[in-house]
N, C-alpha and C. Protein backbone atom coordinates (compact mmCIF):
# COMPACT_ATOMS: atom_id res chain seq x y z
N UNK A 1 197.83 103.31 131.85
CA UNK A 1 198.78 104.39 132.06
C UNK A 1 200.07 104.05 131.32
N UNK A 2 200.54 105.25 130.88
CA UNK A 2 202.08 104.44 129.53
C UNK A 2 202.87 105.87 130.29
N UNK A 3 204.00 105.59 129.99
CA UNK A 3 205.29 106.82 130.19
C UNK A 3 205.19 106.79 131.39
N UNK A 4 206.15 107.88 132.00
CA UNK A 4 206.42 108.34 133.13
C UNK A 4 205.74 108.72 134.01
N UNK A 5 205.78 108.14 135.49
CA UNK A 5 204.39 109.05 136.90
C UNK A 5 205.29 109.88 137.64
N UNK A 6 204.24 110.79 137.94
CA UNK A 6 205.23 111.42 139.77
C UNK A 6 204.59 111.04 140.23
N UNK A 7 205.48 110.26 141.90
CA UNK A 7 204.97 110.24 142.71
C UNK A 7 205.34 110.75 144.25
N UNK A 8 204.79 111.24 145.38
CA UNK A 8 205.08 111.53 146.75
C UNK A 8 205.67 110.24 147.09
N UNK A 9 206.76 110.36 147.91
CA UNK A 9 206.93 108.91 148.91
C UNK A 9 206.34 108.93 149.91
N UNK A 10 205.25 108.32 150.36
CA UNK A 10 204.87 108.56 151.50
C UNK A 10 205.16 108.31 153.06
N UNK A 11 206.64 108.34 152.82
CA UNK A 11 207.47 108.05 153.92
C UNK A 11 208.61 109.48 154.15
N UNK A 12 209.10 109.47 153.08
CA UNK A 12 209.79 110.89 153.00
C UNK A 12 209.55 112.15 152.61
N UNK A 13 208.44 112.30 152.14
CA UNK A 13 207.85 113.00 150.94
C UNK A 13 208.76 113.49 149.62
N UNK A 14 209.83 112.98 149.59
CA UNK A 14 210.74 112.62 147.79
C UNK A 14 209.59 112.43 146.66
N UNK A 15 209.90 113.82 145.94
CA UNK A 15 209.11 113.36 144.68
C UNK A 15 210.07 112.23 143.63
N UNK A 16 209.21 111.40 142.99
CA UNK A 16 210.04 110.50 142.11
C UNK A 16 209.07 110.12 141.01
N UNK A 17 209.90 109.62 140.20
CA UNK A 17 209.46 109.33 138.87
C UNK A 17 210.01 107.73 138.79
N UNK A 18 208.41 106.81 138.21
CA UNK A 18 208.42 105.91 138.12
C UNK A 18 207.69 105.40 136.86
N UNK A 19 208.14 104.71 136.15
CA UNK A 19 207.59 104.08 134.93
C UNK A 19 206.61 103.58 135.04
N UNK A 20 205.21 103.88 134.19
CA UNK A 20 204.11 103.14 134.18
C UNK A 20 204.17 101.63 134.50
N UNK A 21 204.84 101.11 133.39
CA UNK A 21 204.82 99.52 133.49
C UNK A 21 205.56 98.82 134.50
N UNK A 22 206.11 99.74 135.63
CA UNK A 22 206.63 99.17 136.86
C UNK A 22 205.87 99.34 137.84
N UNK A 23 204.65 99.77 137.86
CA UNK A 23 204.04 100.46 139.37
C UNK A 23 203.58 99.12 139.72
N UNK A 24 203.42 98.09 139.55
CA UNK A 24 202.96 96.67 140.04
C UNK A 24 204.36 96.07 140.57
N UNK A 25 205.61 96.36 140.30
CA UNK A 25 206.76 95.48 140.58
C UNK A 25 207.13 96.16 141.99
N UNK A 26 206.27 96.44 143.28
CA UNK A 26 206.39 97.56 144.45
C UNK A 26 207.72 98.92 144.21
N UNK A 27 207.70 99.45 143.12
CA UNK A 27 208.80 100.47 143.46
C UNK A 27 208.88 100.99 144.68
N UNK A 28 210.18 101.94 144.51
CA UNK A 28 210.77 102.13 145.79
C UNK A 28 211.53 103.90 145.39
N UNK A 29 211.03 104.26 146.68
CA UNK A 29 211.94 105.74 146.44
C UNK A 29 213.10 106.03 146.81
N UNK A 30 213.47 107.01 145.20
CA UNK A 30 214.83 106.98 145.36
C UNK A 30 215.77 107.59 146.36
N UNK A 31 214.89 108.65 147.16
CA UNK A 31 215.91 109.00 148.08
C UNK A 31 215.67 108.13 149.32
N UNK A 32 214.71 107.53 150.04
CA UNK A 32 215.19 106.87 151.48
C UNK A 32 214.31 105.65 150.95
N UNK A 33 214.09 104.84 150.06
CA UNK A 33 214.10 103.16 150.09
C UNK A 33 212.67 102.67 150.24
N UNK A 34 211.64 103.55 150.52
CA UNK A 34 210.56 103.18 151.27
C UNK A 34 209.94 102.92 150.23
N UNK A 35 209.04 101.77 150.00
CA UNK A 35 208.15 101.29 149.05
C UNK A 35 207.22 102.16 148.99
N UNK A 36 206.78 103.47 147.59
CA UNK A 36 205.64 103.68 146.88
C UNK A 36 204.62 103.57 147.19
N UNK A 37 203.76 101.73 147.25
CA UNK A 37 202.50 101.74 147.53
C UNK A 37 202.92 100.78 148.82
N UNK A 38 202.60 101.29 149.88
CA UNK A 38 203.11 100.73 151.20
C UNK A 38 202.10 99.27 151.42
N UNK A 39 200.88 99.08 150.24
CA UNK A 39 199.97 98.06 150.83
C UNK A 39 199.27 98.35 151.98
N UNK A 40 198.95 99.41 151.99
CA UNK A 40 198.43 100.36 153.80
C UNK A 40 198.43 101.62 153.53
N UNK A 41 197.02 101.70 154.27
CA UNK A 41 196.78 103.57 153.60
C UNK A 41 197.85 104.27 154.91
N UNK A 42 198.13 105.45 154.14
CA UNK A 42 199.37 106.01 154.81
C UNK A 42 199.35 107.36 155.31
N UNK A 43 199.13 108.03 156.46
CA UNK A 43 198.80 108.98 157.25
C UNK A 43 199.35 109.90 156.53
N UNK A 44 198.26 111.37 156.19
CA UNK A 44 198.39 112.44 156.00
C UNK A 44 198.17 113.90 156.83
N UNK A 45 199.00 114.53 156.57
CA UNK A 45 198.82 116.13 157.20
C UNK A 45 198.21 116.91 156.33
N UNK A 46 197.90 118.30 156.54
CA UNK A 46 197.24 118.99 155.21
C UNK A 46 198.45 119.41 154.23
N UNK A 47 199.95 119.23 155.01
CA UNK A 47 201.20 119.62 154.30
C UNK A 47 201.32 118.95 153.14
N UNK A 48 201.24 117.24 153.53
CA UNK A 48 201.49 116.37 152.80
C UNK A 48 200.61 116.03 151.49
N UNK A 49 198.97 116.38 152.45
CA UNK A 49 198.12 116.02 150.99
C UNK A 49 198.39 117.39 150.63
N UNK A 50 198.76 118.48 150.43
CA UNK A 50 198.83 119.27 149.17
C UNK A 50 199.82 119.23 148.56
N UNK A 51 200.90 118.55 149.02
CA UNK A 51 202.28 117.41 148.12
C UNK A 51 201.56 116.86 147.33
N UNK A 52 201.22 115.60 147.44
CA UNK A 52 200.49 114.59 147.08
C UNK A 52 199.51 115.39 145.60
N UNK A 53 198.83 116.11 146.18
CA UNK A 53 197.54 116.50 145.47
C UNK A 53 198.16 117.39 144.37
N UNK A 54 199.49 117.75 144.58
CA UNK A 54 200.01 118.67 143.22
C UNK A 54 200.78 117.64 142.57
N UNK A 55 201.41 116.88 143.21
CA UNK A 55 202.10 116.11 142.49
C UNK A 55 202.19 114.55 141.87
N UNK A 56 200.95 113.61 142.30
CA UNK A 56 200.69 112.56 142.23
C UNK A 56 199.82 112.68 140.83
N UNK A 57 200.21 111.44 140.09
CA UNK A 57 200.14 111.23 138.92
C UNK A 57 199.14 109.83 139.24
N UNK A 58 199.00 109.53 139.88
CA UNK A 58 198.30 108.22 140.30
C UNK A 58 197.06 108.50 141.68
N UNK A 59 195.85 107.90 140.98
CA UNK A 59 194.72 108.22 141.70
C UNK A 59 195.25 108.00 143.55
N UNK A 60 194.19 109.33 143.94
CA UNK A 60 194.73 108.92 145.56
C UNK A 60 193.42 109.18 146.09
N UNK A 61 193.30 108.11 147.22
CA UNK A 61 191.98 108.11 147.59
C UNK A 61 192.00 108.56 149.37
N UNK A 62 191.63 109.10 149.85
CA UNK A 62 191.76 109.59 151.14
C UNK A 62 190.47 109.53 152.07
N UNK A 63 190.37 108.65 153.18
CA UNK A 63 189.74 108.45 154.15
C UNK A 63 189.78 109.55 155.32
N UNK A 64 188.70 110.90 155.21
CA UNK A 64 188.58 111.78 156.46
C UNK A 64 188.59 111.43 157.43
N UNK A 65 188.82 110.84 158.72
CA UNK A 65 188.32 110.25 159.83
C UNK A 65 188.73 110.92 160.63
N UNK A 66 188.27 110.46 162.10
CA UNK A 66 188.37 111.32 163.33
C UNK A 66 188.70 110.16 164.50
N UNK A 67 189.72 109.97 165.74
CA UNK A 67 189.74 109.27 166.31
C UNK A 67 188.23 108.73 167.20
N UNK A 68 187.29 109.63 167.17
CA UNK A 68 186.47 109.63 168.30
C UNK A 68 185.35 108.93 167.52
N UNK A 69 185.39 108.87 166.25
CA UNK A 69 184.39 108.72 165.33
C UNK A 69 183.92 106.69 165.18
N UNK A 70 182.62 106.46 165.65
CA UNK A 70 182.88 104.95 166.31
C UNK A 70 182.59 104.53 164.45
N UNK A 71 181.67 104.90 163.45
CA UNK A 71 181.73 104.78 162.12
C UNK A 71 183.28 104.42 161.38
N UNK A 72 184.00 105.70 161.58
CA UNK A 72 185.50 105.51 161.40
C UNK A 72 186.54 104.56 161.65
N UNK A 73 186.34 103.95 162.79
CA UNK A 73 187.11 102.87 163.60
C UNK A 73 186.31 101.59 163.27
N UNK A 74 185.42 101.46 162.99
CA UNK A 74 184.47 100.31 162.00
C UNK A 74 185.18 100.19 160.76
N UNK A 75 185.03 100.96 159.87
CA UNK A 75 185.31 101.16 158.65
C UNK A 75 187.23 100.99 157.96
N UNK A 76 187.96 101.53 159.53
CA UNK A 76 189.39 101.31 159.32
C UNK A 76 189.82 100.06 158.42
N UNK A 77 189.42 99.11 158.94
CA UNK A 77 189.94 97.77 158.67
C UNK A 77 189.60 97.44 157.12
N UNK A 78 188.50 97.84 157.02
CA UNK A 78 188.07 97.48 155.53
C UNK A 78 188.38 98.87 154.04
N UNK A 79 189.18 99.69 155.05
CA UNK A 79 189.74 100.49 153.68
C UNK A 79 191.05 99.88 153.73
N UNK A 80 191.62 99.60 154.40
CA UNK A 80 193.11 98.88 155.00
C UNK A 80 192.98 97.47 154.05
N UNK A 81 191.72 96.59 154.00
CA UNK A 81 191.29 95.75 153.04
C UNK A 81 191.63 95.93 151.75
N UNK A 82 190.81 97.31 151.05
CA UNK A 82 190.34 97.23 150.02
C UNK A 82 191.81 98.13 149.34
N UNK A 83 192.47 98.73 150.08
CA UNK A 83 193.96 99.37 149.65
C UNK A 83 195.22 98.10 149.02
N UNK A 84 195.11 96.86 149.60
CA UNK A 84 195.50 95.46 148.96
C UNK A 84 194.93 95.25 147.94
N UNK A 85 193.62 95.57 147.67
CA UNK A 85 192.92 95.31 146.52
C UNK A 85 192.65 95.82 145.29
N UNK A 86 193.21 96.84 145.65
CA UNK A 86 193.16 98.22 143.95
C UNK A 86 194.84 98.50 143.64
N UNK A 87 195.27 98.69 144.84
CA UNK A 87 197.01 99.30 145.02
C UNK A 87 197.39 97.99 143.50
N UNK A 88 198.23 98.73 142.56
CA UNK A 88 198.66 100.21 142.43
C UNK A 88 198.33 101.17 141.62
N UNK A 89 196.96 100.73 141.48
CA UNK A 89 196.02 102.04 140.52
C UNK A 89 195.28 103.16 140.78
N UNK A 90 195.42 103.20 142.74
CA UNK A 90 195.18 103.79 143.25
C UNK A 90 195.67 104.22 144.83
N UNK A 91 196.59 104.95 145.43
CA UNK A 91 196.92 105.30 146.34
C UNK A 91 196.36 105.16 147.46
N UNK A 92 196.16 104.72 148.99
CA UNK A 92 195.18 104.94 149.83
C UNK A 92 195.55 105.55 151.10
N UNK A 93 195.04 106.66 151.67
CA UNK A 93 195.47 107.21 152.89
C UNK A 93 194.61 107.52 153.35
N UNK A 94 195.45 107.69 154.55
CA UNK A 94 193.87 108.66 155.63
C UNK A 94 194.41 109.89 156.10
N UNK A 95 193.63 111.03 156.70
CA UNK A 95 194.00 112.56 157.04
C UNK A 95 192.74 112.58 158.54
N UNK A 96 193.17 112.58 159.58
CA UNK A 96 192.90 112.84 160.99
C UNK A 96 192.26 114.57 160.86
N UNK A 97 190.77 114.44 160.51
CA UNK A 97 189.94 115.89 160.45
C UNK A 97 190.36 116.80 161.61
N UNK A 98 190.07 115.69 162.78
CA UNK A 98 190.38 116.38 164.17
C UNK A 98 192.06 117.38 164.60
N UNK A 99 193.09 116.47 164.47
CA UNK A 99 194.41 117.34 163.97
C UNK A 99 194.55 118.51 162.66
N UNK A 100 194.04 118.20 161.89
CA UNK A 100 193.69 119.23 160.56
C UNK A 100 192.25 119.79 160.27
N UNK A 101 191.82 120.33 161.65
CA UNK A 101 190.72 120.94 161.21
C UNK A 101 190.86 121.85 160.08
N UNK A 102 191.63 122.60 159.64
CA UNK A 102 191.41 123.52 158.23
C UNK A 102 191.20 122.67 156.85
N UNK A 103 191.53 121.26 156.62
CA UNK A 103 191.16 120.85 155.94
C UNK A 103 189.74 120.28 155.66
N UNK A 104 189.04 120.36 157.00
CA UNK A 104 187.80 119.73 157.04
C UNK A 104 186.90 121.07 156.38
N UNK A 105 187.36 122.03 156.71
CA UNK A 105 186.75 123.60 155.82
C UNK A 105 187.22 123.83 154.56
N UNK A 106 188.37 122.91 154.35
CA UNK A 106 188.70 123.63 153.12
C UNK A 106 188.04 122.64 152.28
N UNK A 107 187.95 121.38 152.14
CA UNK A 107 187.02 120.21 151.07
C UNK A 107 185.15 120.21 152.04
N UNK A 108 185.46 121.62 152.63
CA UNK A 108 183.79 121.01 153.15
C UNK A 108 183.28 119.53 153.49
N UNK A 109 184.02 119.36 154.58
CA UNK A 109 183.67 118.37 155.05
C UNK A 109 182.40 118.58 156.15
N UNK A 110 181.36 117.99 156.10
CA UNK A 110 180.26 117.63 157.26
C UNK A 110 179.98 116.47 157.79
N UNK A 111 180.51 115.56 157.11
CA UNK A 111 180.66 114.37 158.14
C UNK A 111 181.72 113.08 158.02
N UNK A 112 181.56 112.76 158.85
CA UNK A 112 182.66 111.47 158.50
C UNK A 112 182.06 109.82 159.13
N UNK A 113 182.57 109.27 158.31
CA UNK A 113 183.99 108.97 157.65
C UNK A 113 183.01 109.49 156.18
N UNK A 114 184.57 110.13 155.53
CA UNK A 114 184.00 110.39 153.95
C UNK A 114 185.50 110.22 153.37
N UNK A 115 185.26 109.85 152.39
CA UNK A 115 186.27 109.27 151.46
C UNK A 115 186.21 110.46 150.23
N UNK A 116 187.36 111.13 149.67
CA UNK A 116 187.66 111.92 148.73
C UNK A 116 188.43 111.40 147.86
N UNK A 117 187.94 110.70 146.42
CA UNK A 117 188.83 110.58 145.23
C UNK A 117 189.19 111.30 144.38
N UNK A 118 190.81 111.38 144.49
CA UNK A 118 190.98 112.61 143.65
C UNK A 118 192.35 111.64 142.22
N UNK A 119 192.27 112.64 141.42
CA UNK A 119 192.96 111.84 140.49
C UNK A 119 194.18 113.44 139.50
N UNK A 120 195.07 113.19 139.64
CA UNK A 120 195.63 114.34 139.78
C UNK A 120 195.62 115.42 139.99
N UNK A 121 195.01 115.90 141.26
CA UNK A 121 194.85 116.92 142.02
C UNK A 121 193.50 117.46 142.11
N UNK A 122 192.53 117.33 141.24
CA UNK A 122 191.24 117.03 141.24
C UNK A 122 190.37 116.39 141.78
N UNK A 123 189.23 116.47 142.49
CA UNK A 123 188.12 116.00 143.04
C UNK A 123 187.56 115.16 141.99
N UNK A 124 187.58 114.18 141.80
CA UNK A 124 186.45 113.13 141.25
C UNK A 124 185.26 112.91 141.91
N UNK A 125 185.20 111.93 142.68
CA UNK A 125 183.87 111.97 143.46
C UNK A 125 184.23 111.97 145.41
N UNK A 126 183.12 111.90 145.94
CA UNK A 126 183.37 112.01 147.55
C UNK A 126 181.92 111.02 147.75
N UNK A 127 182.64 109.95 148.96
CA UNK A 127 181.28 109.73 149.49
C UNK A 127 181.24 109.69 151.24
N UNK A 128 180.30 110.09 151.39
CA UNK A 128 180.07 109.82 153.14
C UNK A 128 179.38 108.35 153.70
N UNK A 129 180.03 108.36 154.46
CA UNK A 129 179.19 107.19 155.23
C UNK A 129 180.22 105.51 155.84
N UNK A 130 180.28 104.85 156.31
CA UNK A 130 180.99 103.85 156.38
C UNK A 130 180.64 102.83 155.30
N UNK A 131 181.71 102.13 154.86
CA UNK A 131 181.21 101.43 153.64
C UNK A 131 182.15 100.15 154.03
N UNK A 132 182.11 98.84 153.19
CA UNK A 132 182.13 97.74 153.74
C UNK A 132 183.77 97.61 152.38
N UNK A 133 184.41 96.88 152.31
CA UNK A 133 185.58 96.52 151.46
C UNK A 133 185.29 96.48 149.96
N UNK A 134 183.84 95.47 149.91
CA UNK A 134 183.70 95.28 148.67
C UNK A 134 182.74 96.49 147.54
N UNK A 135 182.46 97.44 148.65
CA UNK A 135 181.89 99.07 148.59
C UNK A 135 182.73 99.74 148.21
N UNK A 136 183.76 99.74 148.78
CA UNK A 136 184.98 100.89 148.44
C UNK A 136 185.95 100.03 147.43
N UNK A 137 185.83 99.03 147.12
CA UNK A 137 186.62 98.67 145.88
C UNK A 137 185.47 99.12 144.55
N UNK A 138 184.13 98.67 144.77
CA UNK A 138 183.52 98.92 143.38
C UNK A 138 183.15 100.30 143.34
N UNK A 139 183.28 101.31 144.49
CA UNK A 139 182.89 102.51 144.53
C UNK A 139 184.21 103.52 143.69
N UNK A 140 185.36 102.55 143.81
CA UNK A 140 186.21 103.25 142.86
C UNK A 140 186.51 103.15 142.02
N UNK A 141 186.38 101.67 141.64
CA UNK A 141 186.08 101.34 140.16
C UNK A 141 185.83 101.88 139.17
N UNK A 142 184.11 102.50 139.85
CA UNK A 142 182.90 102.88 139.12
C UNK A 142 183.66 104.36 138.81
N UNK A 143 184.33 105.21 139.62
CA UNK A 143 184.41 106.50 139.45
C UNK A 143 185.83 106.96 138.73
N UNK A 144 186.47 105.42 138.40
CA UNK A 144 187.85 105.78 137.43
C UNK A 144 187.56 105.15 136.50
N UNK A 145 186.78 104.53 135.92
CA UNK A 145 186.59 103.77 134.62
C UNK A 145 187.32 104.75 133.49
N UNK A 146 187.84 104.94 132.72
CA UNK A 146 188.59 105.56 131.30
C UNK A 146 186.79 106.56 130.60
């Protein structure tokens, strides 16, 4: 990636602009301070991911889950893993289906946990199922290669 990104803060939602060759040095947004890639996927509304999804210049990967979901609560820890492990070439959050049911209709969702990679506002790939750290690091790998 060369030149300029937008990105959401995912603390304030401040759009900002950050230089390619800094997204490894943890930037920080300019209006309230909060580090960029928090190192921790970072709770979404359907408000926020359609922030995000218009305006993120940097792959964002989003974990559907549901509190009740025993797959989901398995799987937490090891996207929470694998978000240390890609960050900052790729964004990681999660979106609560159960609080935002309209989003579960609007990306057709049928089951969870499913993971949606999108890469400036676009659907790349989706997968269902619980997957293990070293799954969801090569599973995104595979689907941003150049």
């Amino acid at each position: 990636m060369t030149g300029t990104l937008h990105l959401i803060c995912p603390a304030c939602q401040a759009k900002n602009r950050v230089p390619a060759a800094k997204l490894g040095a943890s930037p920080t947004c300019g209006a309230c301070k909060a580090v960029l890639f928090p190192g921790a996927p970072f709770e979404l509304d359907e408000a926020r991911l359609n922030k995000h999804l218009k305006t993120d210049e940097v792959p964002l990967l989003v974990d559907f889950w549901a509190p009740w979901c025993g797959p989901c609560r398995m799987m937490a820890p090891m996207f929470a893993e694998a978000s240390t492990q890609i960050t900052p070439h790729v964004r990681f959050a999660k979106l609560d289906t159960e609080q935002n049911q309209a989003v579960g209709n609007r990306f057709q969702i049928r089951g969870i946990p499913l993971m949606i990679l999108f890469d400036r506002g676009r659907e790349v790939a989706r997968q269902a199922g619980a997957m293990n750290t070293g799954q969801i690091t090569g599973w995104v790998r595979q689907h941003l290669k150049p």
